[in-house]
PDB file of N, CA and C in Angstrom:
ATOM      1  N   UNK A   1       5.716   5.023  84.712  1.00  0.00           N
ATOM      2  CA  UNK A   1       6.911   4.508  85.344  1.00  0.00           C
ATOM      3  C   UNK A   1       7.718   3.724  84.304  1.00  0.00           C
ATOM      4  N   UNK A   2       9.516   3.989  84.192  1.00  0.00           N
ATOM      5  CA  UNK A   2       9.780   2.970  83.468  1.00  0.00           C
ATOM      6  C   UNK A   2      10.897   2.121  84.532  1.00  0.00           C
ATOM      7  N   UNK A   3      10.849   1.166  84.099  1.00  0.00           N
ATOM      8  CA  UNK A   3      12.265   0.372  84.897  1.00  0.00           C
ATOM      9  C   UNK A   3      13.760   0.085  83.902  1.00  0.00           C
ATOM     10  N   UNK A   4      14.247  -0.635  84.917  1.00  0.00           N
ATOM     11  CA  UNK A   4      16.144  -0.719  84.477  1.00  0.00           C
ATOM     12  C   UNK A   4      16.044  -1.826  85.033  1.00  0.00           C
ATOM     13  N   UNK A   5      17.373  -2.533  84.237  1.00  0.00           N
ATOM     14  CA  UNK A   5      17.615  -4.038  84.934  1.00  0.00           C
ATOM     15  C   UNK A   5      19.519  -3.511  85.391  1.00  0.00           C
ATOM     16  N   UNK A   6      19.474  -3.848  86.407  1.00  0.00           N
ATOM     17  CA  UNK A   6      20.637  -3.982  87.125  1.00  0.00           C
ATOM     18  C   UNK A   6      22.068  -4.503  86.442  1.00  0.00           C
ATOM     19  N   UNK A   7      23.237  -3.870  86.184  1.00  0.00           N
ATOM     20  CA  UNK A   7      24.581  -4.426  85.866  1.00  0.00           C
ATOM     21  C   UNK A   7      24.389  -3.958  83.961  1.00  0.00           C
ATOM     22  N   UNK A   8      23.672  -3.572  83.583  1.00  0.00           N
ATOM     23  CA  UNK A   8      23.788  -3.359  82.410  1.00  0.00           C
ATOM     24  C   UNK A   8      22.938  -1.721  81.721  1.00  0.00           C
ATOM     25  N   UNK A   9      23.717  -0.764  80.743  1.00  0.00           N
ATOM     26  CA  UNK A   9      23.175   0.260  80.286  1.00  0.00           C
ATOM     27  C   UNK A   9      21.654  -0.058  80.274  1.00  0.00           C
ATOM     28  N   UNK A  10      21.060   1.381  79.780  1.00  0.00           N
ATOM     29  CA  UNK A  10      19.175   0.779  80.197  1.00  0.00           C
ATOM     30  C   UNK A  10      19.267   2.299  79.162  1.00  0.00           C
ATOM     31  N   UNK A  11      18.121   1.843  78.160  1.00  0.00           N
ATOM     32  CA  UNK A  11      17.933   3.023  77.254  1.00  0.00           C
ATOM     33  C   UNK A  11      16.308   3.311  77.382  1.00  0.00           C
ATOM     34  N   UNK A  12      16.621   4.701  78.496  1.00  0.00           N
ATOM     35  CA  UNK A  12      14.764   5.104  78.722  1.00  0.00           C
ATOM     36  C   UNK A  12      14.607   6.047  77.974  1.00  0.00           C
ATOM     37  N   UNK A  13      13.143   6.702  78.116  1.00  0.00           N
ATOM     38  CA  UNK A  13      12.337   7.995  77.425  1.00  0.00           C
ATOM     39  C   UNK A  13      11.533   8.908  78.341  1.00  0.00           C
ATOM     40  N   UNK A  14      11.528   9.876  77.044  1.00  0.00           N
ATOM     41  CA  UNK A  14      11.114  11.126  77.754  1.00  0.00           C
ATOM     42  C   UNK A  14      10.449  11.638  76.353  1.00  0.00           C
ATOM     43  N   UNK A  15       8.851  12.372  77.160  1.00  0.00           N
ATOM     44  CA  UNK A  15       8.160  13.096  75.547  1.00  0.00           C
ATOM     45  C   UNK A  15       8.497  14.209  75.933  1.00  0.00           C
ATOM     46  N   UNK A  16       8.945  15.407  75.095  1.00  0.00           N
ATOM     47  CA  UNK A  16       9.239  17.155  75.312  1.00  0.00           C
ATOM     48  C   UNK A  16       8.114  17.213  74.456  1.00  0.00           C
ATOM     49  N   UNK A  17       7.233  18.536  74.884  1.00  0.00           N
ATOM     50  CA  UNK A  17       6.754  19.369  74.137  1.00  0.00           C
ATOM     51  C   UNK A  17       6.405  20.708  74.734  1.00  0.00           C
ATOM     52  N   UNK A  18       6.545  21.652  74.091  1.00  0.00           N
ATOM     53  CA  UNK A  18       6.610  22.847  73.879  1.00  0.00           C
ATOM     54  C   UNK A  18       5.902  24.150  74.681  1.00  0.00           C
ATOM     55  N   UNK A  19       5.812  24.631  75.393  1.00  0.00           N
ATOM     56  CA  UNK A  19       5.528  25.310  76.569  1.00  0.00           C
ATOM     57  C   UNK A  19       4.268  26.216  75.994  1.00  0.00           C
ATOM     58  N   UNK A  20       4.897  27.053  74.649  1.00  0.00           N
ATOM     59  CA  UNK A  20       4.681  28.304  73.944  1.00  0.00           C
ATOM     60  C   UNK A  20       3.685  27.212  73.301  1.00  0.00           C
ATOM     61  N   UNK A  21       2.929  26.379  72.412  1.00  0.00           N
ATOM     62  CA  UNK A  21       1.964  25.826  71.585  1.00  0.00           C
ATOM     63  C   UNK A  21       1.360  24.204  71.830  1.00  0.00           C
ATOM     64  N   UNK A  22       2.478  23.912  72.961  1.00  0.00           N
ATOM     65  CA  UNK A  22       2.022  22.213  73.173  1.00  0.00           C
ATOM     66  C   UNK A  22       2.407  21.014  72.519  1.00  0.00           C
ATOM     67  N   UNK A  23       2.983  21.774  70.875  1.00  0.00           N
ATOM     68  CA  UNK A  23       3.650  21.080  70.058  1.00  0.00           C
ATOM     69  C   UNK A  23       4.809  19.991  70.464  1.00  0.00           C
ATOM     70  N   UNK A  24       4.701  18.976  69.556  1.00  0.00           N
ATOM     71  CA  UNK A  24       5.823  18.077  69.961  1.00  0.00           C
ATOM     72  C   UNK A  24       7.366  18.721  69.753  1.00  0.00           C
ATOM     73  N   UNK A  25       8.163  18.675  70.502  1.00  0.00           N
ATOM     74  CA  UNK A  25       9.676  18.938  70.671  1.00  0.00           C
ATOM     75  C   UNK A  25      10.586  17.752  69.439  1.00  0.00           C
ATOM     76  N   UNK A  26      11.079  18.302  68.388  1.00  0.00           N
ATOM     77  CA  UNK A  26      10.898  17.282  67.696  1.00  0.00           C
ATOM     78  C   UNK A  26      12.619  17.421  67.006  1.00  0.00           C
ATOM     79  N   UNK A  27      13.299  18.840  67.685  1.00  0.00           N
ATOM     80  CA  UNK A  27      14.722  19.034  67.435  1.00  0.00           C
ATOM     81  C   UNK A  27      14.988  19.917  68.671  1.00  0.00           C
ATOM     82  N   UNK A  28      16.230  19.814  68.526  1.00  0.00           N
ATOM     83  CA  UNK A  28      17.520  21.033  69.097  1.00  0.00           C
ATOM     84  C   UNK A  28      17.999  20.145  70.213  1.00  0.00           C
ATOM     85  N   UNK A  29      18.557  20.395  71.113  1.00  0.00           N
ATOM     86  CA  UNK A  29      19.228  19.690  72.274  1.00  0.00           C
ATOM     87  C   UNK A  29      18.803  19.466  73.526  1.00  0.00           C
ATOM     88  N   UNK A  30      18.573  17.962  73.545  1.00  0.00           N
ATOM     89  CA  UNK A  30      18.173  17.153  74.739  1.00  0.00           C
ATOM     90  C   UNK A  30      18.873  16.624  76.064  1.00  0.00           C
ATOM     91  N   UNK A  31      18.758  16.696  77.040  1.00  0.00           N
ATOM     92  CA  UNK A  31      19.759  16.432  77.944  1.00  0.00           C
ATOM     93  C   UNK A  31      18.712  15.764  79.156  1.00  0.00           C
ATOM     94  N   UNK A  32      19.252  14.212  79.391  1.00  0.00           N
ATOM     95  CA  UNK A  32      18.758  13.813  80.293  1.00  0.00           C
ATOM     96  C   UNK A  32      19.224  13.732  81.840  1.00  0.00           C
ATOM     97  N   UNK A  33      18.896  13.601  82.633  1.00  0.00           N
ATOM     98  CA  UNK A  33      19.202  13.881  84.249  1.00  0.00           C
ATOM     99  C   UNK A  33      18.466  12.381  84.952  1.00  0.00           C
ATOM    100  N   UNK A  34      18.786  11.597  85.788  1.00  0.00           N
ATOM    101  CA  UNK A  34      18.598  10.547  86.559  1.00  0.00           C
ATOM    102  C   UNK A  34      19.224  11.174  88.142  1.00  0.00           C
ATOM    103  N   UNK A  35      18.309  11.110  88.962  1.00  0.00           N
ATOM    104  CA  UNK A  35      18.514  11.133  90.284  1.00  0.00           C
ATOM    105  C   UNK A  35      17.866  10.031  91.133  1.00  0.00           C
ATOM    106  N   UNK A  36      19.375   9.725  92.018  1.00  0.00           N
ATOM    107  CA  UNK A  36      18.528   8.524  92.908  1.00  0.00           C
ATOM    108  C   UNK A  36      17.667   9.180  94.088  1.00  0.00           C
ATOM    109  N   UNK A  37      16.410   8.496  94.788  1.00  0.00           N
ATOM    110  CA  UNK A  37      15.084   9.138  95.696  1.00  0.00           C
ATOM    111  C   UNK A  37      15.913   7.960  96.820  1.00  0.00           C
ATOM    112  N   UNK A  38      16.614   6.979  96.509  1.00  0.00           N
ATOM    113  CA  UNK A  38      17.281   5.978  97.282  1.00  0.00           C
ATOM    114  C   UNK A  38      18.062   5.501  97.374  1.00  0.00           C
ATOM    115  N   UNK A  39      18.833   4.120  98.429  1.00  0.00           N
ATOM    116  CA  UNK A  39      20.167   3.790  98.507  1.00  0.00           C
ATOM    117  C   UNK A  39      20.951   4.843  98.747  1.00  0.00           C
ATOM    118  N   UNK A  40      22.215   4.644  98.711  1.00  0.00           N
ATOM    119  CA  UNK A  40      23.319   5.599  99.010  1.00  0.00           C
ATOM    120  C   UNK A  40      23.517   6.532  98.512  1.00  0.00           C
ATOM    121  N   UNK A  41      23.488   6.954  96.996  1.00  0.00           N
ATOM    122  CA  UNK A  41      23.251   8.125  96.473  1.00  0.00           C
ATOM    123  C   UNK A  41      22.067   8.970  96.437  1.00  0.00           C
ATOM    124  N   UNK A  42      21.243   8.559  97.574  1.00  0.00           N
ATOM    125  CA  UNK A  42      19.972   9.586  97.226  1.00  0.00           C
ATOM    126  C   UNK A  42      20.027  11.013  97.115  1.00  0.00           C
ATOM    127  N   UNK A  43      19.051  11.174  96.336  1.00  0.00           N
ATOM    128  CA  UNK A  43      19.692  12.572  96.618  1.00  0.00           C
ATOM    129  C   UNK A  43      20.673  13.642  95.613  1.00  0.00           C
ATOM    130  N   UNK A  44      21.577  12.401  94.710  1.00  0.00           N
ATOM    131  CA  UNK A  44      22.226  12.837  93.970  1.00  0.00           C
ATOM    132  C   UNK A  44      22.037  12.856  92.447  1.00  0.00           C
ATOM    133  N   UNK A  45      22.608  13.232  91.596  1.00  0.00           N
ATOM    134  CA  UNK A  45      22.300  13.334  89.944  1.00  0.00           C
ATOM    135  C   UNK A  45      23.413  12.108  89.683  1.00  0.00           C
ATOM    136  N   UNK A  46      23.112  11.149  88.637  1.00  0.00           N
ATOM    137  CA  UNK A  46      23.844  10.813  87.959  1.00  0.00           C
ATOM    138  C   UNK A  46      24.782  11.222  87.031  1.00  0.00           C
ATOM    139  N   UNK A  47      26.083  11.326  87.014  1.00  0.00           N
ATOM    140  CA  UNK A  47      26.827  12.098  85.806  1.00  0.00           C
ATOM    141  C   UNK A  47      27.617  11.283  84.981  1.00  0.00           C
ATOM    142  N   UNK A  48      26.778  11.098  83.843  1.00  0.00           N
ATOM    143  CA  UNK A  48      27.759  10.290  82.534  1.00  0.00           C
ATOM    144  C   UNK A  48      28.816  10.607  82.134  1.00  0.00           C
ATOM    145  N   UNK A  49      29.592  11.843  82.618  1.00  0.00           N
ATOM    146  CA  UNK A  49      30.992  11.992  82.012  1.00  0.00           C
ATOM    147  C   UNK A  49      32.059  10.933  82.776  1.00  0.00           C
ATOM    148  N   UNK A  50      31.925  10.816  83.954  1.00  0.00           N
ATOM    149  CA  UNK A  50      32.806  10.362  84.278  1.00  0.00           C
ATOM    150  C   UNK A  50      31.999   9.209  85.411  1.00  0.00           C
ATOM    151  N   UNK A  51      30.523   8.903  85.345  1.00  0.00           N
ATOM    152  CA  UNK A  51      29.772   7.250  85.611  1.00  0.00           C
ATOM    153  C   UNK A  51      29.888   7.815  87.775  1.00  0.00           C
ATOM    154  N   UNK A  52      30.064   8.935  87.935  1.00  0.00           N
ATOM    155  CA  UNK A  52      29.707   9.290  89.741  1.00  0.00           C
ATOM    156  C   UNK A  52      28.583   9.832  89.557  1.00  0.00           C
ATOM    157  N   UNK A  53      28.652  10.175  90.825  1.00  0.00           N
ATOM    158  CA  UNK A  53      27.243  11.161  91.824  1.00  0.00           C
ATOM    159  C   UNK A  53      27.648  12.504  91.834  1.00  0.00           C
ATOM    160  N   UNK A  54      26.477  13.040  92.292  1.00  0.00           N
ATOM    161  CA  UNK A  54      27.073  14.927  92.491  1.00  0.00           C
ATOM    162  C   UNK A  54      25.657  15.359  92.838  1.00  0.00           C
ATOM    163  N   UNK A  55      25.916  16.135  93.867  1.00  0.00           N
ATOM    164  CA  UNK A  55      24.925  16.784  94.781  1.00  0.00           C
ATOM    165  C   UNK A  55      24.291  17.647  93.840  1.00  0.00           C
ATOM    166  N   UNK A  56      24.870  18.513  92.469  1.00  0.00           N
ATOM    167  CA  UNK A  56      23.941  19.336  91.568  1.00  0.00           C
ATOM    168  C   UNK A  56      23.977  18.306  90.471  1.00  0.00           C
ATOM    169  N   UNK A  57      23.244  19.087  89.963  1.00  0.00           N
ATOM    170  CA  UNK A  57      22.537  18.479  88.679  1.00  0.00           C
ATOM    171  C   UNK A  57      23.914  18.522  87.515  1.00  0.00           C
ATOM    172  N   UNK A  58      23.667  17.458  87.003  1.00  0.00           N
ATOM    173  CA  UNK A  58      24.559  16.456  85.999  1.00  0.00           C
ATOM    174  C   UNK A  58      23.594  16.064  84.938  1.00  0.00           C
ATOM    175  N   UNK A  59      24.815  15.996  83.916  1.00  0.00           N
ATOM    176  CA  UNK A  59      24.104  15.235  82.360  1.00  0.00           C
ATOM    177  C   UNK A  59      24.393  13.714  82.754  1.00  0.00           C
ATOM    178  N   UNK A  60      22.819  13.031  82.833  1.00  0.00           N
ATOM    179  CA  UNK A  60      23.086  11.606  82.299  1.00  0.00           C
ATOM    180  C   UNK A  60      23.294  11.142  80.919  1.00  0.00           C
ATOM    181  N   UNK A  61      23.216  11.891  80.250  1.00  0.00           N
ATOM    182  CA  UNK A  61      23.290  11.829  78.684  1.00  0.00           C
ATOM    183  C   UNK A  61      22.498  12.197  78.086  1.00  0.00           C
ATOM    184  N   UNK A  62      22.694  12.563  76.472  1.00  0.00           N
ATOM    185  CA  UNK A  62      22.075  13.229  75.838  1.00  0.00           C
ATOM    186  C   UNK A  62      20.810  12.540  74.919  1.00  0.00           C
ATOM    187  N   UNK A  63      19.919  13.220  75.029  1.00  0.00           N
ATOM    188  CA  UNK A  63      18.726  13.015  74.102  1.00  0.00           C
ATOM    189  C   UNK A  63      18.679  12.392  72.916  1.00  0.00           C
ATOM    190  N   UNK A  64      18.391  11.379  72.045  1.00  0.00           N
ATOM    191  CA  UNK A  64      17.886  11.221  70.098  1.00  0.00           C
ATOM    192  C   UNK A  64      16.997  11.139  70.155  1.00  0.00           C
ATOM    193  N   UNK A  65      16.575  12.276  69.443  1.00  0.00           N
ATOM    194  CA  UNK A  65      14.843  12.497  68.542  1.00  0.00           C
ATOM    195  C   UNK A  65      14.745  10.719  68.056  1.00  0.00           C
ATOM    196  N   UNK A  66      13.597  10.140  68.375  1.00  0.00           N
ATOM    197  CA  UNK A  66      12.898   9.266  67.693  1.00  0.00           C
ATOM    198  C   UNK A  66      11.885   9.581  66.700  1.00  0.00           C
ATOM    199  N   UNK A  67      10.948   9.970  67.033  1.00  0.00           N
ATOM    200  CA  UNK A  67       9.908  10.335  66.579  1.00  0.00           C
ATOM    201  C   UNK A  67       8.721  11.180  66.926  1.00  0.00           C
ATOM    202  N   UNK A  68       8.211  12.537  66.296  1.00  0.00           N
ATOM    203  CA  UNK A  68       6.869  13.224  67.159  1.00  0.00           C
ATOM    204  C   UNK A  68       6.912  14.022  68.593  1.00  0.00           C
ATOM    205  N   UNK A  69       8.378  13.824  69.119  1.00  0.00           N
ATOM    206  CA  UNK A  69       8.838  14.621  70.145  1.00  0.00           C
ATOM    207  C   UNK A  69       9.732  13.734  70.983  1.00  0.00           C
ATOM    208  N   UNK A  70       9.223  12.407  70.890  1.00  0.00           N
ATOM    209  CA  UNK A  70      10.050  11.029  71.506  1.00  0.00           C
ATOM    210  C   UNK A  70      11.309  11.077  71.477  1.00  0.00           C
ATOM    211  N   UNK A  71      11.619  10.989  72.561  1.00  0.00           N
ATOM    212  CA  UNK A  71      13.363  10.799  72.928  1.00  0.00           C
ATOM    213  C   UNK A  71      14.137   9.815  73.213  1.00  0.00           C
ATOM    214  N   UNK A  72      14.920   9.487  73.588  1.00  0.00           N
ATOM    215  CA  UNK A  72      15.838   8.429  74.552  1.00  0.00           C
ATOM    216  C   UNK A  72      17.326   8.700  74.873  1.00  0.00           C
ATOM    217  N   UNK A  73      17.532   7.986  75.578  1.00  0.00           N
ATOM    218  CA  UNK A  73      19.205   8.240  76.330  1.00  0.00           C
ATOM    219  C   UNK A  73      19.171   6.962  76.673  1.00  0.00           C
ATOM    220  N   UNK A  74      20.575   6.370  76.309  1.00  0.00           N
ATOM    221  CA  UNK A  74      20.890   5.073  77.008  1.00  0.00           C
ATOM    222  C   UNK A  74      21.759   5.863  77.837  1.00  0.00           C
ATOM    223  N   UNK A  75      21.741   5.083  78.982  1.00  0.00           N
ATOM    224  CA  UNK A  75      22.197   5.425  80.389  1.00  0.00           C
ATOM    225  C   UNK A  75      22.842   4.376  80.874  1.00  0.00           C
ATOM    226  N   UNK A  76      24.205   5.061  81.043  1.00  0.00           N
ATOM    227  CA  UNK A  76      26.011   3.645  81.852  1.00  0.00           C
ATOM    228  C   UNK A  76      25.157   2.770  82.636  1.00  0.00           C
ATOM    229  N   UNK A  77      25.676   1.417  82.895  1.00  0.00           N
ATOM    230  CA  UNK A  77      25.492   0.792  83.795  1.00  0.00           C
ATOM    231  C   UNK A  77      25.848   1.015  85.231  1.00  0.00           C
ATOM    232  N   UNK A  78      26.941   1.826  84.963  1.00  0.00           N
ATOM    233  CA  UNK A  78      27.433   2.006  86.097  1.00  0.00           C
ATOM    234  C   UNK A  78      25.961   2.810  87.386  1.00  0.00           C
ATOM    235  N   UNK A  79      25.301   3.715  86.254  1.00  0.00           N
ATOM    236  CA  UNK A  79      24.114   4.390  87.426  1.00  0.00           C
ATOM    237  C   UNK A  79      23.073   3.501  87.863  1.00  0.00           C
ATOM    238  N   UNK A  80      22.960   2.671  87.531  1.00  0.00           N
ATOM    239  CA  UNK A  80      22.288   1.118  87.854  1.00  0.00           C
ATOM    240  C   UNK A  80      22.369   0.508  89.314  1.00  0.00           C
ATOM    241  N   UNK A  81      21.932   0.413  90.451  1.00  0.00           N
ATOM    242  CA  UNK A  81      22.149  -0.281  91.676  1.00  0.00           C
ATOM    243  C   UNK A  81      20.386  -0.946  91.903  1.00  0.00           C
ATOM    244  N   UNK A  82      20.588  -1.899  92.112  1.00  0.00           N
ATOM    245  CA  UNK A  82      19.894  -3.280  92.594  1.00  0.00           C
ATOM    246  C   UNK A  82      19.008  -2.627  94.245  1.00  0.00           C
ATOM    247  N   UNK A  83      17.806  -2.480  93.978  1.00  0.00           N
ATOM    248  CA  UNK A  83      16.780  -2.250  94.778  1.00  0.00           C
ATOM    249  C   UNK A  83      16.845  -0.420  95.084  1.00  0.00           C
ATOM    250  N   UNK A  84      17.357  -0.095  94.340  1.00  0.00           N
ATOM    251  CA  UNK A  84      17.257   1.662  94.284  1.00  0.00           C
ATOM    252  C   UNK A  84      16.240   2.251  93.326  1.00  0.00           C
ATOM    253  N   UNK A  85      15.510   2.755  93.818  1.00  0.00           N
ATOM    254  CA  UNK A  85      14.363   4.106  92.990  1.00  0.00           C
ATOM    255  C   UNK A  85      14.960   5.039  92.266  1.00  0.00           C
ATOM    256  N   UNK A  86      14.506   5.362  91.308  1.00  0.00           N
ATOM    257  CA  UNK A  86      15.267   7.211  90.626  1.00  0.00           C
ATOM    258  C   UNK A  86      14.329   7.952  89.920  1.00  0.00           C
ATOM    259  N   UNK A  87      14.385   8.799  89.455  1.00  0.00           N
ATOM    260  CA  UNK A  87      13.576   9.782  89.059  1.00  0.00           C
ATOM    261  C   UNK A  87      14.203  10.563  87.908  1.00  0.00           C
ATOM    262  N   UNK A  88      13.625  10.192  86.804  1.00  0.00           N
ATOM    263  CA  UNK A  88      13.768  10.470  85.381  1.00  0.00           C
ATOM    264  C   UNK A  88      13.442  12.117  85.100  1.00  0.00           C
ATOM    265  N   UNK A  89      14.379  12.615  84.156  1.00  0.00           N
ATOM    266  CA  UNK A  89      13.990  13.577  83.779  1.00  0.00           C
ATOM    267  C   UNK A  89      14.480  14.397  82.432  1.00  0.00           C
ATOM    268  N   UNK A  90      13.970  15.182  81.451  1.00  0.00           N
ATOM    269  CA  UNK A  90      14.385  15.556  80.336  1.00  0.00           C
ATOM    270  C   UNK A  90      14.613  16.960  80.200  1.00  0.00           C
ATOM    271  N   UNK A  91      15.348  17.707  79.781  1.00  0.00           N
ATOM    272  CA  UNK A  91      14.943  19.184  79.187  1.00  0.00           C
ATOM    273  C   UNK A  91      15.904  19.574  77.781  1.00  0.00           C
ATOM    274  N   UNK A  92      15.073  20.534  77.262  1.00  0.00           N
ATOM    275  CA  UNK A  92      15.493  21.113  75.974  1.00  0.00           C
ATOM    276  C   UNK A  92      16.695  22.440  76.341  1.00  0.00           C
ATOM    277  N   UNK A  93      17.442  22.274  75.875  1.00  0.00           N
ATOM    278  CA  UNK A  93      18.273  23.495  76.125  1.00  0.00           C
ATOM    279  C   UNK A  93      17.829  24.659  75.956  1.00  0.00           C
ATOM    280  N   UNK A  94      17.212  25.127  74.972  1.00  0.00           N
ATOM    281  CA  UNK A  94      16.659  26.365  75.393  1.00  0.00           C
ATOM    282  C   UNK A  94      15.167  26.435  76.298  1.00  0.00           C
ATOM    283  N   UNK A  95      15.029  26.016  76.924  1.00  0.00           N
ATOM    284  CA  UNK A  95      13.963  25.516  78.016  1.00  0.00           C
ATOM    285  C   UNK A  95      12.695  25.707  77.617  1.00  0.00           C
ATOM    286  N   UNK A  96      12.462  25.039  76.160  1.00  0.00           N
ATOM    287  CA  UNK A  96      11.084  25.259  75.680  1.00  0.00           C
ATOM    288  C   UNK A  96       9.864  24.684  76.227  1.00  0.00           C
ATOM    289  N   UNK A  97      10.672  23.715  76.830  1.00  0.00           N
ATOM    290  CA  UNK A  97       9.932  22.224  77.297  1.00  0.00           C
ATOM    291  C   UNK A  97       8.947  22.359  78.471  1.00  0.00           C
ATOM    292  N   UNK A  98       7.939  21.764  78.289  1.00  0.00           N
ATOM    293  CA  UNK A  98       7.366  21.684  79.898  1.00  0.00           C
ATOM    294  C   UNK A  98       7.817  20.671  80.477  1.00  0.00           C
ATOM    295  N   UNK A  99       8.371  20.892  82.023  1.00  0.00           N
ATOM    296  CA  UNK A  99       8.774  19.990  82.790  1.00  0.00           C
ATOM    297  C   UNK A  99       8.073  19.046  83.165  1.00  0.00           C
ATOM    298  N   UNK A 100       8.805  17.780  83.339  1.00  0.00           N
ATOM    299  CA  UNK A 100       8.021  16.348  83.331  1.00  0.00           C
ATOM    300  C   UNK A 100       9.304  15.285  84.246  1.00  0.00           C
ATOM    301  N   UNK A 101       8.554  14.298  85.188  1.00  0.00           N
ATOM    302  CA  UNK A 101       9.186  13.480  85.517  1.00  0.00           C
ATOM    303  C   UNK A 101       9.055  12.182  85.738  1.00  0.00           C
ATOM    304  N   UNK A 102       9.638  11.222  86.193  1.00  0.00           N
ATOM    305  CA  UNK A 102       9.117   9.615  86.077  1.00  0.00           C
ATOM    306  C   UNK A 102       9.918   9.134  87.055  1.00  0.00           C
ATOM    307  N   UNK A 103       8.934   8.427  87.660  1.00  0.00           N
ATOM    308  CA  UNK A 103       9.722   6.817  88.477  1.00  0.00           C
ATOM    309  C   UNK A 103      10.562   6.179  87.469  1.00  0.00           C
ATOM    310  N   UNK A 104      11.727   5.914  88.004  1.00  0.00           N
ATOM    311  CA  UNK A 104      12.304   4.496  87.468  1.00  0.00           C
ATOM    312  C   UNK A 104      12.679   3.447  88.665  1.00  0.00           C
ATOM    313  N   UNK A 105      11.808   2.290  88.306  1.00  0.00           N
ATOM    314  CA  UNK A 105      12.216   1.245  89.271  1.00  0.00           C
ATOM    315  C   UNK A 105      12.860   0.275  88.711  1.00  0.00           C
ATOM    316  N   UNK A 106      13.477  -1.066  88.956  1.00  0.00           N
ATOM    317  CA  UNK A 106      14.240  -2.094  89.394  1.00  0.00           C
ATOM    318  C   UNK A 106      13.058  -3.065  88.580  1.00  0.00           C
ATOM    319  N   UNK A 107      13.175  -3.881  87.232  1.00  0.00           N
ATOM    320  CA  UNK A 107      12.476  -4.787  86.636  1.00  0.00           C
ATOM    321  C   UNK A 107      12.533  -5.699  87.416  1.00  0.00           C
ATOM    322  N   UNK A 108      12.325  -6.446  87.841  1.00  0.00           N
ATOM    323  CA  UNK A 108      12.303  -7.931  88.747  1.00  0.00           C
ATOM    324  C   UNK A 108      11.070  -8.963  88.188  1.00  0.00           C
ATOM    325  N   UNK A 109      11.772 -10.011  87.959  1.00  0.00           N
ATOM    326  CA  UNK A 109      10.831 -10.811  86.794  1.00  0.00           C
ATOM    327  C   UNK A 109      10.799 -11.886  87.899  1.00  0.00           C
ATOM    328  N   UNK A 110      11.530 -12.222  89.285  1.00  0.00           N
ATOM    329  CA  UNK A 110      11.966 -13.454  89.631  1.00  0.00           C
ATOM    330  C   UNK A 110      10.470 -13.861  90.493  1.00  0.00           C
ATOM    331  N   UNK A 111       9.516 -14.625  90.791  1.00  0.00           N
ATOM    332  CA  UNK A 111       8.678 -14.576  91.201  1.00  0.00           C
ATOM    333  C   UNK A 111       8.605 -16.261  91.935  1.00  0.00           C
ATOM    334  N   UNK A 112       8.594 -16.540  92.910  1.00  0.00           N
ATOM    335  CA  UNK A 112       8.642 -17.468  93.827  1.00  0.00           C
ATOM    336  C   UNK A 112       7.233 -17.678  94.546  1.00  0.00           C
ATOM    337  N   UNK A 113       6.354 -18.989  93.913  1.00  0.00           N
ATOM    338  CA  UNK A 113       5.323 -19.303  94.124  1.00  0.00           C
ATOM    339  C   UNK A 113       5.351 -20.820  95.010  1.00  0.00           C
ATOM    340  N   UNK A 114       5.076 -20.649  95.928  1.00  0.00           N
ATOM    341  CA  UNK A 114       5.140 -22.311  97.245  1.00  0.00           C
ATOM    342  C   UNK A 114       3.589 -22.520  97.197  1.00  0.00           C
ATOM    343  N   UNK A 115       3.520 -23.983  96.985  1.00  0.00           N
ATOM    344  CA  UNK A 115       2.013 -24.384  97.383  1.00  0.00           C
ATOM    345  C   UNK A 115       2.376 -25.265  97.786  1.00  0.00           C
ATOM    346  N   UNK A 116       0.861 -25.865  98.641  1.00  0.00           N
ATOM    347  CA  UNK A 116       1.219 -27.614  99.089  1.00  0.00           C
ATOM    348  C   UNK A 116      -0.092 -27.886  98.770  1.00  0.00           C
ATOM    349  N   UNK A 117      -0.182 -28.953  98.093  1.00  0.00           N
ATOM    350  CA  UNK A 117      -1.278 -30.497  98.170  1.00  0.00           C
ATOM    351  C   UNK A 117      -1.855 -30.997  99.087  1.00  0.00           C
ATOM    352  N   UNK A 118      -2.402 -31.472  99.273  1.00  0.00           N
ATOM    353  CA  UNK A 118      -3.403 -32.112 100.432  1.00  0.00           C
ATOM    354  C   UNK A 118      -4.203 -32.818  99.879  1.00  0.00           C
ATOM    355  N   UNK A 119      -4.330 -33.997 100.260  1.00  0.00           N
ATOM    356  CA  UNK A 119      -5.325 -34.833  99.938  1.00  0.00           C
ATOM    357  C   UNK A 119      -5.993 -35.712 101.031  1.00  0.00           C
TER     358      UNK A 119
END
C-alpha cells in the first residue's frame, strides 16, 4: 500500500517487469493510471492533462525509470481528496509488463490520545 497527503502533488511507484523473462522493465514508456474505489469520483480514472475524472481510462502521468525496473509519477494535487481510497496502477506501452496494482490511502499522522488519572 502506498499513501498521499491531501492538497499537495504525491510522487508514488510502481515495479514493471517483463511478462516474456521476469526481467526488470528498465526502459521504453511508462504510463501511470490512479482510479478512485471512493468518494465522488469512484469509479473514475484520474486524467493529468487537464487535473478531471473520466469514466475510461486516463494518463495520470508518465513513468521515470529510477532504478532496476523502479518507476515513479508525481501525480497533480488536484487528484488528491481527503478520506478517499484509489488504486494505483502502471503499464509499459508495448504491454510487456505484468499487471500489478496498489491501494493508495490518505497518510494521517493526527492521533488523539485522552487519559485520566486517578488517584
Amino acid at each position: 500500500m502506498q499513501t498521499f497527503k491531501s492538497g499537495q502533488s504525491n510522487t508514488l511507484y510502481a515495479d514493471l517487469v517483463a511478462k516474456a523473462d521476469g526481467e526488470p522493465i528498465v526502459a521504453g514508456t511508462v504510463t501511470f493510471y490512479l482510479i478512485a474505489i471512493s468518494g465522488s469520483n469512484a469509479g473514475k480514472w484520474f486524467k493529468t492533462s487537464d487535473d478531471s475524472w473520466s469514466a475510461t481510462e486516463q494518463s495520470a502521468g508518465a513513468g521515470t525509470h529510477k532504478a532496476d525496473g523502479h518507476w515513479s509519477c508525481s501525480i497533480d494535487a488536484a487528484a488528491w481528496t481527503t478520506g478517499v481510497v484509489y488504486v494505483l496502477y502502471a503499464k509499459e506501452s508495448g504491454d510487456l509488463h505484468i499487471a500489478y496494482s496498489e491501494e493508495v490511502s490518505e497518510n494521517v499522522t493526527n492521533v488523539t490520545i485522552e487519559s485520566e488519572v486517578t488517584t
